[in-house]
Structure formats: C-alpha cells, structure tokens
C-alpha atoms as a PDB file:
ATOM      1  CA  UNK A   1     -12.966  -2.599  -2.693  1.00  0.00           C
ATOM      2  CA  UNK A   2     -16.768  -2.601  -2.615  1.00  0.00           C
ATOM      3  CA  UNK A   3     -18.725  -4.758  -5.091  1.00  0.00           C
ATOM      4  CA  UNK A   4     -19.839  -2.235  -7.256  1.00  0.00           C
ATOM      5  CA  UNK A   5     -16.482  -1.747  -8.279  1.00  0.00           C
ATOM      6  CA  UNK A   6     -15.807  -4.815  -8.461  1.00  0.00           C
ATOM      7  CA  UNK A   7     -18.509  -6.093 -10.879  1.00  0.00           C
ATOM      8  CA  UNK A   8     -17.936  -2.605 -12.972  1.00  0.00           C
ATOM      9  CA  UNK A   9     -14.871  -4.358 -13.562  1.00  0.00           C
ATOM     10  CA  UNK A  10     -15.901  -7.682 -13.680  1.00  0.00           C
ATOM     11  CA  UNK A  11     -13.748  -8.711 -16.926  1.00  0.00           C
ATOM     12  CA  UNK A  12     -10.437  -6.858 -14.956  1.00  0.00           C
ATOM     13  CA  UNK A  13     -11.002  -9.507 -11.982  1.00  0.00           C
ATOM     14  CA  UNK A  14     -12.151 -12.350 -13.929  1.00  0.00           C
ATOM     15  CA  UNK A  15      -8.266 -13.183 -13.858  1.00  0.00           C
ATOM     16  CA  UNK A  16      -8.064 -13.022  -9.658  1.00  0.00           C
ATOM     17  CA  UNK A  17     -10.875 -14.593  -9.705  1.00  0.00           C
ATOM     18  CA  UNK A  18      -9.762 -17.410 -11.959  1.00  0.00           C
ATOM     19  CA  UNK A  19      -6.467 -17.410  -9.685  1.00  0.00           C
ATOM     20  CA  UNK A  20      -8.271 -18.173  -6.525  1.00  0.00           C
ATOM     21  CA  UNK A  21     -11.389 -20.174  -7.683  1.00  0.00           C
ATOM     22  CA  UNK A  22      -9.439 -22.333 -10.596  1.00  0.00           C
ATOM     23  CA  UNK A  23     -12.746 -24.679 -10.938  1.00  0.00           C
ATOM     24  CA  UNK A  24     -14.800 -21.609 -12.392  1.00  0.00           C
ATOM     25  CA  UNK A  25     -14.809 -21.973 -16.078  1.00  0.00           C
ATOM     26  CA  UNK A  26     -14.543 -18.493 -18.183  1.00  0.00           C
ATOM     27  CA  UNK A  27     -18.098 -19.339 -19.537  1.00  0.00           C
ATOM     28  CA  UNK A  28     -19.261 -19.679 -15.911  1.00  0.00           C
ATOM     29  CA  UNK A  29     -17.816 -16.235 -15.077  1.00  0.00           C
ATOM     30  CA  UNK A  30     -19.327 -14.593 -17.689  1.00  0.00           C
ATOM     31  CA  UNK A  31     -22.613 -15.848 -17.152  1.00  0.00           C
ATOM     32  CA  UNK A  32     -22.209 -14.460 -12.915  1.00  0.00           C
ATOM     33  CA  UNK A  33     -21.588 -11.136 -14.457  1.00  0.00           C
ATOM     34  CA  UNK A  34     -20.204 -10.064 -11.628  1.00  0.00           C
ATOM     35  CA  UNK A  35     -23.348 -10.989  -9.124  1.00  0.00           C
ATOM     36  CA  UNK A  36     -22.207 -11.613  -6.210  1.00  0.00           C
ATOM     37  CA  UNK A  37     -24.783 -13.930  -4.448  1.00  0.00           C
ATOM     38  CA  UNK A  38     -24.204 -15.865  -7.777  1.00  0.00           C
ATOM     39  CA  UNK A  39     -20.694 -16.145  -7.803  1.00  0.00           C
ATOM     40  CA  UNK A  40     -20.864 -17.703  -3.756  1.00  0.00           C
ATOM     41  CA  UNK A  41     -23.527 -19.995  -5.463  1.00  0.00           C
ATOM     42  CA  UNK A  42     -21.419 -21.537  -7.908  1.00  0.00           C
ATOM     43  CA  UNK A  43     -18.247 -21.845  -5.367  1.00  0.00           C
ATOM     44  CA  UNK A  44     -20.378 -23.459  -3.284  1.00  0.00           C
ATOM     45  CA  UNK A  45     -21.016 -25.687  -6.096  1.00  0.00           C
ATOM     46  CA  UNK A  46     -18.210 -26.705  -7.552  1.00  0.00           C
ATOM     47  CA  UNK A  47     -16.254 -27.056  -4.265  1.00  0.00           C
ATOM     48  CA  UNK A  48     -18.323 -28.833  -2.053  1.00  0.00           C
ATOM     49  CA  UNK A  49     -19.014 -26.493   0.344  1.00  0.00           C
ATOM     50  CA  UNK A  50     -21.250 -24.372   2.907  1.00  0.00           C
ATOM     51  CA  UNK A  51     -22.313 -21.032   1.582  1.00  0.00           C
ATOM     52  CA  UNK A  52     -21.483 -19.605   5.210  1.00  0.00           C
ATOM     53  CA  UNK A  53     -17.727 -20.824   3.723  1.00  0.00           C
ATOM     54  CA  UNK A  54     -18.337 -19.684   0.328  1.00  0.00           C
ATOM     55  CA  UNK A  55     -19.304 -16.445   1.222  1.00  0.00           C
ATOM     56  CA  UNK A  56     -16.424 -16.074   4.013  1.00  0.00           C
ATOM     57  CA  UNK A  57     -14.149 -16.921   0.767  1.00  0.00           C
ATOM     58  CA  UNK A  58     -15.581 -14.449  -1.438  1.00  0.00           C
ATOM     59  CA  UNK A  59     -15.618 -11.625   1.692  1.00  0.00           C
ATOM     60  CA  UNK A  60     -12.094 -12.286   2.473  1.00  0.00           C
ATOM     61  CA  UNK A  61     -11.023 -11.903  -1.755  1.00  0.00           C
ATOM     62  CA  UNK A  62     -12.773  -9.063  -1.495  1.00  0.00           C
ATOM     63  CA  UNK A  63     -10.621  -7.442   1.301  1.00  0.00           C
ATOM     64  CA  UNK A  64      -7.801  -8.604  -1.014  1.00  0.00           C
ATOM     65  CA  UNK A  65      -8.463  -6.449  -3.978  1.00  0.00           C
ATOM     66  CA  UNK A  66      -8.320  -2.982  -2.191  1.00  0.00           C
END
C-alpha cells in the first residue's frame, strides 16, 4: 500500500499502527496525521532508536498493509 493511501486512511490504521508501535499515544497519532517522516520521528523517539531503524520499521509495516 503506498502512503497516500495510507494517510487517506489514517484513522482506519491508527489501530495497526497502535498494534505495532504500542508507545504511540492516540493524541500523538492524531497530531502525525498520517505524515510519514513524522510518524519515523516519533518512533524514533519513544523507542530509542536510529531513524535508519525507524524508518526500516515503518517501510516494512508498510509492506504489511497491502
């Protein structure tokens, strides 16, 4: 599925995104709005990690919701 889709129908994934990133608050969601470069921003954030990794998470959830 290709991002566009994907934040068209940002409050449909907010719960596989929820499912995967369980640290993400609702509020926090709603405030990416289904950005992208934000939503690897505040993974990398709240889990401690690269944003190489944080974006490799986000490409391969991605792949996930075809």
């Amino acid at each position: 599925m290709n991002w566009d889709r994907i934040s068209g129908n940002w409050k449909q994934m907010k719960g596989s995104l929820k499912e995967r990133w369980g640290k993400l608050t609702d509020d926090e969601l709603d405030q990416l709005g289904g950005q992208r470069d934000k939503l690897v921003g505040k993974i990398q954030e709240r889990y401690g990690c690269a944003k190489d990794d944080a974006d490799k998470q986000v490409q391969e959830w991605e792949n996930r919701q075809t």
